[in-house]
PDB file of N, CA and C in Angstrom:
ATOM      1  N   UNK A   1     110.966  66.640 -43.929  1.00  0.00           N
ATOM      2  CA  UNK A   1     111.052  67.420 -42.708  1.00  0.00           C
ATOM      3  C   UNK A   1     112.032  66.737 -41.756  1.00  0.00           C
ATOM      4  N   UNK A   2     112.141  67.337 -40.668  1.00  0.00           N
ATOM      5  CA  UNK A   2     113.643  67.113 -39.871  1.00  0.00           C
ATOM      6  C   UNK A   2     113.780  68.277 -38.894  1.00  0.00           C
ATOM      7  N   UNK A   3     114.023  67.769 -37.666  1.00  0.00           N
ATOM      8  CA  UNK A   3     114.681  68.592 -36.539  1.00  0.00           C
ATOM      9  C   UNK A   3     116.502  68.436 -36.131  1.00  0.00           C
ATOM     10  N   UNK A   4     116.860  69.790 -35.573  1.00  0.00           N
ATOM     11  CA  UNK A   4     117.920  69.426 -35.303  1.00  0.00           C
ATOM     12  C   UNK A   4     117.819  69.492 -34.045  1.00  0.00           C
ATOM     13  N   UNK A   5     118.044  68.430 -33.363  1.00  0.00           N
ATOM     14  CA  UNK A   5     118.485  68.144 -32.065  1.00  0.00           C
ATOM     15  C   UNK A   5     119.672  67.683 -31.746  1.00  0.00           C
ATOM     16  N   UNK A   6     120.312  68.555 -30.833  1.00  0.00           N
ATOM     17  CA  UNK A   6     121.587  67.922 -29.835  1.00  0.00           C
ATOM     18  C   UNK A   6     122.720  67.977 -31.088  1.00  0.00           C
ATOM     19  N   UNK A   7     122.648  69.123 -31.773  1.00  0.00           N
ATOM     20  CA  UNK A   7     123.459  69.377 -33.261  1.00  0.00           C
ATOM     21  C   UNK A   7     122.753  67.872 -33.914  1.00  0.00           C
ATOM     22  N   UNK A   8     122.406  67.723 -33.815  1.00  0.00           N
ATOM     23  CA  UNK A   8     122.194  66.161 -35.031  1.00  0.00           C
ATOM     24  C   UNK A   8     120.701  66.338 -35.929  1.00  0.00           C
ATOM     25  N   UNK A   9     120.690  66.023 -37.280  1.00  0.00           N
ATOM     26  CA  UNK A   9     119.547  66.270 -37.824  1.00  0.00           C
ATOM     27  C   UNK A   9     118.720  64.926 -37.857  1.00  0.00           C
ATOM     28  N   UNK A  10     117.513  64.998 -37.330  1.00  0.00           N
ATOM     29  CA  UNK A  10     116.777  63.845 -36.967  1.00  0.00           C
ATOM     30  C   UNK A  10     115.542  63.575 -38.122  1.00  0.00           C
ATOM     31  N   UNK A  11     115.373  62.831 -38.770  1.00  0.00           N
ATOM     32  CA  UNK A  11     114.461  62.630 -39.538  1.00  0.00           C
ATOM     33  C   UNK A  11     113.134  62.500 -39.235  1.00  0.00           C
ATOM     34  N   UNK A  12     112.253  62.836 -39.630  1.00  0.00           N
ATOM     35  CA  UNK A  12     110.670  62.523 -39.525  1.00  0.00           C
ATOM     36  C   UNK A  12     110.025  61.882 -40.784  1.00  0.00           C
ATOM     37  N   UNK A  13     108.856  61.078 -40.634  1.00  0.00           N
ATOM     38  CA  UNK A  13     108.118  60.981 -41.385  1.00  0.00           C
ATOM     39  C   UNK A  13     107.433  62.271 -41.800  1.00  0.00           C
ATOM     40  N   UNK A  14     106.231  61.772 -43.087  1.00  0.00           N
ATOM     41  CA  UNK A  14     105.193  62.952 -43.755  1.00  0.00           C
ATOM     42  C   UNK A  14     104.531  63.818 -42.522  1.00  0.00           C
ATOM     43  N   UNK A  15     104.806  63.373 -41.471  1.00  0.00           N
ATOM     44  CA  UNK A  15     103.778  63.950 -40.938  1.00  0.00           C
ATOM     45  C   UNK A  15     104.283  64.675 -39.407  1.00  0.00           C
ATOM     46  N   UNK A  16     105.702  64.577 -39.673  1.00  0.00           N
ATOM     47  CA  UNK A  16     106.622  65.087 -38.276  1.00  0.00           C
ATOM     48  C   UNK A  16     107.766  64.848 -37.426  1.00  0.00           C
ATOM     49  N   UNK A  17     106.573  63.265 -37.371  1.00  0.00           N
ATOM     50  CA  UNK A  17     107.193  62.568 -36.343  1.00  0.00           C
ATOM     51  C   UNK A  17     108.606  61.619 -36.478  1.00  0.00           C
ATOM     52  N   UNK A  18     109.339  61.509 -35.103  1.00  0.00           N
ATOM     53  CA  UNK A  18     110.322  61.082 -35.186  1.00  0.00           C
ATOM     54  C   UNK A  18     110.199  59.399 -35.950  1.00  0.00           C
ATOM     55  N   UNK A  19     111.266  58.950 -36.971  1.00  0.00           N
ATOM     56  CA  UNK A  19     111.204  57.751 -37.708  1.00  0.00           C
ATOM     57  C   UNK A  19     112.230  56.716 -36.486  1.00  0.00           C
ATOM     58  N   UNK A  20     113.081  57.782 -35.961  1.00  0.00           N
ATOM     59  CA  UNK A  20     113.134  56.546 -34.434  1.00  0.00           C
ATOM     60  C   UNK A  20     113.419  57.246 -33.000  1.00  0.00           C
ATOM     61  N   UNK A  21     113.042  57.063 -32.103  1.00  0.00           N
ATOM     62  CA  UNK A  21     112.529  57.608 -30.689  1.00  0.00           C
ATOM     63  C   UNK A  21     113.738  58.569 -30.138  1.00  0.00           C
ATOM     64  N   UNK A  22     113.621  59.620 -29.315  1.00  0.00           N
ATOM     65  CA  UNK A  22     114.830  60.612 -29.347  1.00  0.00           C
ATOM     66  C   UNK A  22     114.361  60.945 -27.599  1.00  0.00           C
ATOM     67  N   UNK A  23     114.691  60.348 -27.028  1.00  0.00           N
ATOM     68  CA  UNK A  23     114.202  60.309 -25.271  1.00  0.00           C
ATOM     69  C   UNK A  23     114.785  61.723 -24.669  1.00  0.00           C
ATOM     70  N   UNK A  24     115.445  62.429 -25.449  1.00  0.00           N
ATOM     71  CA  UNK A  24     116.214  63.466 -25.051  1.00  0.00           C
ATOM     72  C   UNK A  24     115.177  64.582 -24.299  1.00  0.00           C
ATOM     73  N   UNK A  25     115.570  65.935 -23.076  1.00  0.00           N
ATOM     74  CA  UNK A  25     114.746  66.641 -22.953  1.00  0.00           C
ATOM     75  C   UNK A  25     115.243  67.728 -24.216  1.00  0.00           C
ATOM     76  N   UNK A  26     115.961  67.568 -25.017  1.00  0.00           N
ATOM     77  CA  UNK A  26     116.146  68.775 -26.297  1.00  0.00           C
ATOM     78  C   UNK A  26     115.334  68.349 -27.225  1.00  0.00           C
ATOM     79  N   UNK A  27     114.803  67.126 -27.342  1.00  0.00           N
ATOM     80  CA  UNK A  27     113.830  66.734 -28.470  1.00  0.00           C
ATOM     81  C   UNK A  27     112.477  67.434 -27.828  1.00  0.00           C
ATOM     82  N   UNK A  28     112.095  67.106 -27.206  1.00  0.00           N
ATOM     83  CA  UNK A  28     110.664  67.738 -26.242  1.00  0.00           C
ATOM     84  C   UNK A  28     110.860  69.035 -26.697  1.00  0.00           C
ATOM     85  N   UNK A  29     111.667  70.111 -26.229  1.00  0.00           N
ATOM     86  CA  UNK A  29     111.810  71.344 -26.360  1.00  0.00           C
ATOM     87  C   UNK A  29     111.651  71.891 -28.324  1.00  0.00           C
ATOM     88  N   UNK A  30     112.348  71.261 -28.479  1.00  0.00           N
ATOM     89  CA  UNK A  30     112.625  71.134 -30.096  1.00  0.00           C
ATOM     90  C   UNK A  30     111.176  71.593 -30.681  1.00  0.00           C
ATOM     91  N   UNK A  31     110.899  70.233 -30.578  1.00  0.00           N
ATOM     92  CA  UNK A  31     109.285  69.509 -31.101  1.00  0.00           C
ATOM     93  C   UNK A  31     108.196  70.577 -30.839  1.00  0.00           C
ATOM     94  N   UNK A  32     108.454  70.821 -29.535  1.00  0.00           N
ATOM     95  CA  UNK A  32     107.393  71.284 -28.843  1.00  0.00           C
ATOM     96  C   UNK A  32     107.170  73.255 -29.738  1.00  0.00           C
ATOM     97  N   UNK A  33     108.450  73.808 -29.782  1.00  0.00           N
ATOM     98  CA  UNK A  33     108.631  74.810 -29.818  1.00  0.00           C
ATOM     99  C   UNK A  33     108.444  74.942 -31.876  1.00  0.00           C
ATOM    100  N   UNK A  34     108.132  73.603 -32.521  1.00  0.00           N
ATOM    101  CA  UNK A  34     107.931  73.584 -33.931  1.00  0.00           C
ATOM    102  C   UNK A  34     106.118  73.340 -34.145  1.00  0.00           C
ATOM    103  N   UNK A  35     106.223  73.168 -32.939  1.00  0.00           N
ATOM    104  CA  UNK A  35     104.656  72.674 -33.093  1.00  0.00           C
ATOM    105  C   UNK A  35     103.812  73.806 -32.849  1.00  0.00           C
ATOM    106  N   UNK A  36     104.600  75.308 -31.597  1.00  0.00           N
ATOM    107  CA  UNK A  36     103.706  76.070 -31.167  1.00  0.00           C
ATOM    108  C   UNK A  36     102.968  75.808 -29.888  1.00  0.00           C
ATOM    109  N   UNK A  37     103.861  74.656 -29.338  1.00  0.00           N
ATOM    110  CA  UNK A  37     103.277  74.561 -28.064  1.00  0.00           C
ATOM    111  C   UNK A  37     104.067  75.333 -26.390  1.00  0.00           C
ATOM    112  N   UNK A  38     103.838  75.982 -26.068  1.00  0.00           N
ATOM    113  CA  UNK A  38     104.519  75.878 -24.677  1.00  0.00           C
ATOM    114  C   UNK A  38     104.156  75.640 -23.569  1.00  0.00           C
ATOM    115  N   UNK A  39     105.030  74.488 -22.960  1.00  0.00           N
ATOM    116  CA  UNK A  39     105.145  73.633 -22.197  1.00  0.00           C
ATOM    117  C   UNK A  39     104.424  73.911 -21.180  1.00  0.00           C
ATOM    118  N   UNK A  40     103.861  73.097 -20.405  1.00  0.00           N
ATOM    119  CA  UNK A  40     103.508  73.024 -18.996  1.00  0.00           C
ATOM    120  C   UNK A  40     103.487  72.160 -17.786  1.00  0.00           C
ATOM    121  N   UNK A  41     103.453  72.029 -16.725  1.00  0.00           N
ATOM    122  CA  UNK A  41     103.700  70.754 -16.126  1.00  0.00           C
ATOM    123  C   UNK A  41     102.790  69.404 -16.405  1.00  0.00           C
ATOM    124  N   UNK A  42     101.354  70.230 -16.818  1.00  0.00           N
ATOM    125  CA  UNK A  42     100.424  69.221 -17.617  1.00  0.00           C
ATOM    126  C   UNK A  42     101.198  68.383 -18.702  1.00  0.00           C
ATOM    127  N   UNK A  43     101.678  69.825 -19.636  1.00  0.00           N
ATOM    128  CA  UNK A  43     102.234  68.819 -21.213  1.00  0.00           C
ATOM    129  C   UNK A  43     103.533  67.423 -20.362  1.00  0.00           C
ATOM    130  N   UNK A  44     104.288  68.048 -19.874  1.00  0.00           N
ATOM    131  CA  UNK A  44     105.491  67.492 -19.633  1.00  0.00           C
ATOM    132  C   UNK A  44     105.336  66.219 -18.208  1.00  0.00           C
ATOM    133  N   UNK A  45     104.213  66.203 -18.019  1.00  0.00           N
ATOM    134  CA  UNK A  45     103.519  64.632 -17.223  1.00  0.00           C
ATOM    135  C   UNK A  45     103.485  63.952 -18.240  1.00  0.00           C
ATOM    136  N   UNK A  46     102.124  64.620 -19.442  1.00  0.00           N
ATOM    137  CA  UNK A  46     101.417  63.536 -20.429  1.00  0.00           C
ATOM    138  C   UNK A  46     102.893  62.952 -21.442  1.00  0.00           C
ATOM    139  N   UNK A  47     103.507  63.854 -21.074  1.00  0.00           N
ATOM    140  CA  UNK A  47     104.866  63.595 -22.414  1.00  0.00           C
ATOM    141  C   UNK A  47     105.724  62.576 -21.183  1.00  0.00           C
ATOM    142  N   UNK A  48     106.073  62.174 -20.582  1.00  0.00           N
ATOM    143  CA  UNK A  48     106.517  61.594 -19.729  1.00  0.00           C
ATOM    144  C   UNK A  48     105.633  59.897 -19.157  1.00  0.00           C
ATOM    145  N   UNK A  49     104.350  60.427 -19.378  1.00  0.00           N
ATOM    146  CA  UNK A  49     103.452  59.144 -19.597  1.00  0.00           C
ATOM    147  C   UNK A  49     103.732  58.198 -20.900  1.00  0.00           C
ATOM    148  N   UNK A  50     103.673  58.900 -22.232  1.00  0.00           N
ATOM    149  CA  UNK A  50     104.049  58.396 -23.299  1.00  0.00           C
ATOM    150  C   UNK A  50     105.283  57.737 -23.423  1.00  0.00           C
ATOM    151  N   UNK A  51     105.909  58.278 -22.758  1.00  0.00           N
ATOM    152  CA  UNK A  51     107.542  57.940 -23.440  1.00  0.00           C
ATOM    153  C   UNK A  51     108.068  56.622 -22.338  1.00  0.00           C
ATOM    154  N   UNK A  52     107.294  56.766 -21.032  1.00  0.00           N
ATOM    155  CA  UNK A  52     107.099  55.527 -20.575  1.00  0.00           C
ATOM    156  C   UNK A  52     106.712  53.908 -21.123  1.00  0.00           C
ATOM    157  N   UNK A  53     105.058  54.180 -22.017  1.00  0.00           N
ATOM    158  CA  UNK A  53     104.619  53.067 -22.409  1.00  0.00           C
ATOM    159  C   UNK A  53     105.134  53.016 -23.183  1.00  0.00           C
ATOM    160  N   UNK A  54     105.926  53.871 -24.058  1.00  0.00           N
ATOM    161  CA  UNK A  54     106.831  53.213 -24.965  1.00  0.00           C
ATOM    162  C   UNK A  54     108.025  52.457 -24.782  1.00  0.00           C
ATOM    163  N   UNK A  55     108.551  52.981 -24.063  1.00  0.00           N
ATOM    164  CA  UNK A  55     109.724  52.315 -23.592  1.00  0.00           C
ATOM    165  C   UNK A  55     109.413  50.810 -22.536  1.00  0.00           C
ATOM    166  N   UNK A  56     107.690  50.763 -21.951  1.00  0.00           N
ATOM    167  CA  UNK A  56     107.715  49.167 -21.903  1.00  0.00           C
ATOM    168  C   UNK A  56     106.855  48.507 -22.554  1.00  0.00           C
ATOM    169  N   UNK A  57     106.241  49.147 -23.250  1.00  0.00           N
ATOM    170  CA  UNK A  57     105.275  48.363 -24.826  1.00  0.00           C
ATOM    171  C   UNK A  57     105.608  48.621 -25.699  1.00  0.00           C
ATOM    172  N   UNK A  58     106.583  49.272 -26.292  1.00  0.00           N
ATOM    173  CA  UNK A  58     107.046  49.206 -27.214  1.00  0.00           C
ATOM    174  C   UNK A  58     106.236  50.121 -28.263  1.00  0.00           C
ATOM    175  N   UNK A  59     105.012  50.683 -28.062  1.00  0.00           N
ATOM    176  CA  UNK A  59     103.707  51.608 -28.622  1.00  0.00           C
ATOM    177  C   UNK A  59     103.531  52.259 -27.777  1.00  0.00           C
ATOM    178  N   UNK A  60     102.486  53.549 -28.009  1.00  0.00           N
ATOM    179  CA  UNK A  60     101.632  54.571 -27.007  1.00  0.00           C
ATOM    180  C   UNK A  60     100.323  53.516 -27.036  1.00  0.00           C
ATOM    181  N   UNK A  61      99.866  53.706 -26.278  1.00  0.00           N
ATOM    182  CA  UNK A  61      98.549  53.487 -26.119  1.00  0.00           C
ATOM    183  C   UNK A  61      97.168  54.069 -27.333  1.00  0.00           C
ATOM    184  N   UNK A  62      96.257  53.715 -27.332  1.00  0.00           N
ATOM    185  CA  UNK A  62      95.335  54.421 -27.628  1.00  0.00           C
ATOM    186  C   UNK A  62      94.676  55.563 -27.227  1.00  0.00           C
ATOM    187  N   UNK A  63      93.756  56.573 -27.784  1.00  0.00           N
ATOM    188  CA  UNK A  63      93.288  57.394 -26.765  1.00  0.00           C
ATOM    189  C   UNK A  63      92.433  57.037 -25.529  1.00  0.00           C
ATOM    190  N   UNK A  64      91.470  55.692 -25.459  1.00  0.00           N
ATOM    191  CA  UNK A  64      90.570  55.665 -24.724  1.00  0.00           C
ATOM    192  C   UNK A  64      91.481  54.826 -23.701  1.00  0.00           C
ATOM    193  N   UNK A  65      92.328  53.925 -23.982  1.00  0.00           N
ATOM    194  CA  UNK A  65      93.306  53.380 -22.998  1.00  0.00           C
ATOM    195  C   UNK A  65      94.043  55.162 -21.698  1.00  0.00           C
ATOM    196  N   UNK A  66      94.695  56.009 -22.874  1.00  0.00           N
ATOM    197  CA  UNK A  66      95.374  56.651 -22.447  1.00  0.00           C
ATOM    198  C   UNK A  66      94.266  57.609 -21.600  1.00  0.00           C
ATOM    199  N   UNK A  67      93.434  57.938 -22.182  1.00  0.00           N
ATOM    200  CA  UNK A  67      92.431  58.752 -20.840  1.00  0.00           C
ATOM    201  C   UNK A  67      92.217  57.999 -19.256  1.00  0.00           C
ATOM    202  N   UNK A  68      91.958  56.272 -20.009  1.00  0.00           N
ATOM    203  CA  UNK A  68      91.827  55.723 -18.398  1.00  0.00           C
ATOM    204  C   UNK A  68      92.744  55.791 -17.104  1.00  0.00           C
ATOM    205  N   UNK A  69      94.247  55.809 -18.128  1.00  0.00           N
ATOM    206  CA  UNK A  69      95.323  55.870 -17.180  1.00  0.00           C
ATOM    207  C   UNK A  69      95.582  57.187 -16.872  1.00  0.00           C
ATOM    208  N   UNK A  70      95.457  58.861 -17.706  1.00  0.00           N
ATOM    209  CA  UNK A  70      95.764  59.880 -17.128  1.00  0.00           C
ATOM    210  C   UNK A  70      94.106  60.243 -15.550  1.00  0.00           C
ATOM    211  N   UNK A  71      93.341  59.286 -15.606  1.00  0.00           N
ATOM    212  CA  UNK A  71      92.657  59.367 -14.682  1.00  0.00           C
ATOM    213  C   UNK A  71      93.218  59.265 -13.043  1.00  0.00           C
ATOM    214  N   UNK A  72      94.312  59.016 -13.138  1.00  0.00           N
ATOM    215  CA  UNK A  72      94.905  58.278 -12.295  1.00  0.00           C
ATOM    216  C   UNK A  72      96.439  59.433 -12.134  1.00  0.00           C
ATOM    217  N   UNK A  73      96.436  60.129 -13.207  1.00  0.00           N
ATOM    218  CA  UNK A  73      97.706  60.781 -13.502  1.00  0.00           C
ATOM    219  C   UNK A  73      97.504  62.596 -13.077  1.00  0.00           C
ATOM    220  N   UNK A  74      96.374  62.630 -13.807  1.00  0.00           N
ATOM    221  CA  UNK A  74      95.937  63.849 -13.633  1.00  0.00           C
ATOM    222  C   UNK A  74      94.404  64.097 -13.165  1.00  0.00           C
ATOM    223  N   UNK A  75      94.060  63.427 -12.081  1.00  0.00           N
ATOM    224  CA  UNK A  75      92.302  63.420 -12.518  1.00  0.00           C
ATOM    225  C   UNK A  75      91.889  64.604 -12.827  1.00  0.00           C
ATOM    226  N   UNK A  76      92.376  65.637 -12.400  1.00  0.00           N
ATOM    227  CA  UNK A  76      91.132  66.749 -12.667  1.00  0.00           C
ATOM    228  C   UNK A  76      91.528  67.215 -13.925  1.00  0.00           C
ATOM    229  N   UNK A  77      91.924  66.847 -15.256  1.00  0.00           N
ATOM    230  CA  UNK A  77      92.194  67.143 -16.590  1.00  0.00           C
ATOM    231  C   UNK A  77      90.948  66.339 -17.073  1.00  0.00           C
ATOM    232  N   UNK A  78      90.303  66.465 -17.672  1.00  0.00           N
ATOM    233  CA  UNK A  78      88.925  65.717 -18.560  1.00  0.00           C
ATOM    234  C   UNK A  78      89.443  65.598 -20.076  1.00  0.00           C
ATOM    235  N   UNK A  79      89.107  65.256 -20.836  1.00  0.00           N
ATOM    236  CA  UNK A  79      89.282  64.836 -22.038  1.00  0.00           C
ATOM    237  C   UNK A  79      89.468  66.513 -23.083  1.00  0.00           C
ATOM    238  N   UNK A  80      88.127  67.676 -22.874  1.00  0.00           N
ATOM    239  CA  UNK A  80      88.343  69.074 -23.195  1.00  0.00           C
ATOM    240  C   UNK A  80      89.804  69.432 -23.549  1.00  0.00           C
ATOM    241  N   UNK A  81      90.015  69.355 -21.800  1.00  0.00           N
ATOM    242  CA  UNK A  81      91.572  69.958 -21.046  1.00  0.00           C
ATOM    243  C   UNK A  81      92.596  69.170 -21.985  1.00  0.00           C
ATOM    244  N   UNK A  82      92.707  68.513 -22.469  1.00  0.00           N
ATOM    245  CA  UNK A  82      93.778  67.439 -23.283  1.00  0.00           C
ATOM    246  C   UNK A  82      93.613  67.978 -24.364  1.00  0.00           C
ATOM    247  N   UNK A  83      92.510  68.297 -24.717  1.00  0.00           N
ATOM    248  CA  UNK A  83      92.709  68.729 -25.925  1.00  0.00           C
ATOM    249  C   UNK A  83      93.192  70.345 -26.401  1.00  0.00           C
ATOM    250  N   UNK A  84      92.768  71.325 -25.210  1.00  0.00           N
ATOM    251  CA  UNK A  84      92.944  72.306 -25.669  1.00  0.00           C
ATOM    252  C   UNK A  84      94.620  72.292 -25.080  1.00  0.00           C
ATOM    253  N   UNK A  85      95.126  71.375 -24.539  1.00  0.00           N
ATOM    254  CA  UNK A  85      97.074  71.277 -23.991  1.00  0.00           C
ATOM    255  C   UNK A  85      97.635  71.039 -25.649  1.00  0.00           C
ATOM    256  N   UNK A  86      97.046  70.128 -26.089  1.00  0.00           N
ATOM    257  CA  UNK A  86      97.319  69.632 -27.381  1.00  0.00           C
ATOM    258  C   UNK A  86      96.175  69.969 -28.589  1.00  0.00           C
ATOM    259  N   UNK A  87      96.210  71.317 -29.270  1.00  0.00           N
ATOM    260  CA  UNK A  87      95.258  71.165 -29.999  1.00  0.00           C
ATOM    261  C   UNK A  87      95.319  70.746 -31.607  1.00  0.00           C
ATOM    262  N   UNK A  88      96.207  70.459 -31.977  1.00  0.00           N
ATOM    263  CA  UNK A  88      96.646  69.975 -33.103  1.00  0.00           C
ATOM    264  C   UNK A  88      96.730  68.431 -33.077  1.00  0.00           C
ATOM    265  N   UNK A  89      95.460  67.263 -33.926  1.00  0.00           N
ATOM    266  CA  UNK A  89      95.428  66.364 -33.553  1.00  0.00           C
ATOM    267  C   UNK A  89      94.971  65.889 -32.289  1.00  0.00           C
ATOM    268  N   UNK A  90      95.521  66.418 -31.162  1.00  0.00           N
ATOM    269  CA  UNK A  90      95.069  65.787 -30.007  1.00  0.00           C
ATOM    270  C   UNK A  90      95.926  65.126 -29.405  1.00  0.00           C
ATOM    271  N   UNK A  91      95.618  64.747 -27.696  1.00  0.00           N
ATOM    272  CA  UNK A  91      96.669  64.338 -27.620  1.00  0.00           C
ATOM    273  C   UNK A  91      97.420  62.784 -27.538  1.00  0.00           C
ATOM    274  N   UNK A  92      96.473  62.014 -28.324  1.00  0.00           N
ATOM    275  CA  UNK A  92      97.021  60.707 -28.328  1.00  0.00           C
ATOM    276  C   UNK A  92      97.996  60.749 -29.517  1.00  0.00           C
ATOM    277  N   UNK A  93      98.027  62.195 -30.389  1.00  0.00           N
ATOM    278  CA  UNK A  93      99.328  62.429 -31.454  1.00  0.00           C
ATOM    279  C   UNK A  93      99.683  63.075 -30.975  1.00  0.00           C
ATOM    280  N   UNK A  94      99.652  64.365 -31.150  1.00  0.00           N
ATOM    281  CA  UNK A  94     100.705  65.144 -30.875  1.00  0.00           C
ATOM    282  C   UNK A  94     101.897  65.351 -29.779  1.00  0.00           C
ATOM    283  N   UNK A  95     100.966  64.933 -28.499  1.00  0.00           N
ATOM    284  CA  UNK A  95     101.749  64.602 -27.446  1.00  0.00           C
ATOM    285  C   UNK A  95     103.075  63.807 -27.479  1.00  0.00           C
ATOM    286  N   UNK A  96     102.065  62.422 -28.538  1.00  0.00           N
ATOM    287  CA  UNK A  96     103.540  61.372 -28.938  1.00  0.00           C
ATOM    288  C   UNK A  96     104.429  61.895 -29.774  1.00  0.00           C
ATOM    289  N   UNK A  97     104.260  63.274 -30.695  1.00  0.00           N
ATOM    290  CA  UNK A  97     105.476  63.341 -31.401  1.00  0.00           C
ATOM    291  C   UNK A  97     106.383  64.671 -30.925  1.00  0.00           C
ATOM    292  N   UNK A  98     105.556  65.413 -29.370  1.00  0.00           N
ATOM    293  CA  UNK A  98     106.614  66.402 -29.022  1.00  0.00           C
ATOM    294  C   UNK A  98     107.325  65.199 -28.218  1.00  0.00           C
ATOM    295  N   UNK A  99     107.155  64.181 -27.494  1.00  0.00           N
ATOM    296  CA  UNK A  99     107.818  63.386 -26.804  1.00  0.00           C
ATOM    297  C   UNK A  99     108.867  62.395 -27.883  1.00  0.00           C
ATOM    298  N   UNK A 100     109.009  63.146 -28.773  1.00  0.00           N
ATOM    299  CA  UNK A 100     110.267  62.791 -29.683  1.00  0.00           C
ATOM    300  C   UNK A 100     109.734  61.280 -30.497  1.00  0.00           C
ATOM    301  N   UNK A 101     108.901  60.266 -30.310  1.00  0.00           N
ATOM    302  CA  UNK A 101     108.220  59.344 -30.254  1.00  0.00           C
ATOM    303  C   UNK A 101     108.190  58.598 -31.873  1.00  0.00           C
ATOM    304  N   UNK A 102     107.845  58.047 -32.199  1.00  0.00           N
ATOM    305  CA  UNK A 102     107.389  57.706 -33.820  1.00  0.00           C
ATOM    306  C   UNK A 102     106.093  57.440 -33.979  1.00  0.00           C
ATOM    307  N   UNK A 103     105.489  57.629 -35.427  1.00  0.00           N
ATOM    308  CA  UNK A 103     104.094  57.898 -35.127  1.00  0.00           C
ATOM    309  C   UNK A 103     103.487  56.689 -34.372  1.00  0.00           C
ATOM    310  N   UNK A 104     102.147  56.891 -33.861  1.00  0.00           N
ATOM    311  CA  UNK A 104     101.552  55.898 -33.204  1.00  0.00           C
ATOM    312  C   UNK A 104     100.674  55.089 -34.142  1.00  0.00           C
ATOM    313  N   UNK A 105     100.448  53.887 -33.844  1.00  0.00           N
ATOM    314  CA  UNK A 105      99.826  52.734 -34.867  1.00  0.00           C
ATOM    315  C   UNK A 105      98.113  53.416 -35.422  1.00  0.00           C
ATOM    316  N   UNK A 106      97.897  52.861 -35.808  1.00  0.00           N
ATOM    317  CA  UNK A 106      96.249  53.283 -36.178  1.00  0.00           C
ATOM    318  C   UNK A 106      95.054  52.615 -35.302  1.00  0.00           C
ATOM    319  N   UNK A 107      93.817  52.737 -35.649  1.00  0.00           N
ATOM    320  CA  UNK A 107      93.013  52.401 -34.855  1.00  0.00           C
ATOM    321  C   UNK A 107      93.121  50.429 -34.950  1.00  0.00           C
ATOM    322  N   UNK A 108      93.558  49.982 -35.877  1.00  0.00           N
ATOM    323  CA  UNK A 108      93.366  48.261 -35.692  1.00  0.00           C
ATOM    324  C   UNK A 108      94.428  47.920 -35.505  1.00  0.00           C
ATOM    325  N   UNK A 109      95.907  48.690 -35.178  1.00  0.00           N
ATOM    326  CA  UNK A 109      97.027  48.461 -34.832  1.00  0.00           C
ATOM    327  C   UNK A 109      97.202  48.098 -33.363  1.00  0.00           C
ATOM    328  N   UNK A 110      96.048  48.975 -32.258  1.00  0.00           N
ATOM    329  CA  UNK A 110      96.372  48.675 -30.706  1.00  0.00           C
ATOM    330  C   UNK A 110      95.433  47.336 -30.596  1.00  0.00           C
TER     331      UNK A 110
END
């Protein structure tokens, strides 16, 4: 599998996601529009949260990390609301791979 973004064909792993990070807003759009999602100012915070901790940890967070901090981001979104923004996976994935992202580590990886 593979997107084309910005004319360029971008590789994914088995499972989507970008094999290296694509910060672009045409990757978001891309992703987003392969996945069946459309956008909202919700998605495009949480996608903007992600692409942050990546860019200064070098990883996304976990989910229970990432709920503590959208507490702060979005309070009145609850854990439900995240999920039905992102219902495929959820959004400690999916989020990370419309945000162009590479997959996120596993549970003994954070």
């Amino acid at each position: 599998m593979s997107y084309v973004i910005g004319g360029e064909e971008k590789e994914t792993d088995d499972y989507g996601f970008l094999l290296e990070p694509d910060f672009s807003d045409e990757a978001v759009q891309v992703i987003a529009e392969a996945e069946g999602i459309v956008l909202t100012d919700n998605h495009l915070a949480i996608i903007s949260y992600f692409r942050d901790k990546y860019r200064e940890e070098g990883h996304t967070p976990n989910f229970r990390n990432f709920m503590k901090d959208m507490a702060d981001i979005l309070p009145d979104v609850d854990s439900k609301q995240m999920y039905d923004l992102f219902p495929h996976d959820g959004p400690a994935k999916q989020a990370v791979k419309i945000a162009g992202l590479p997959k996120p580590y596993g549970k003994g990886g954070y």
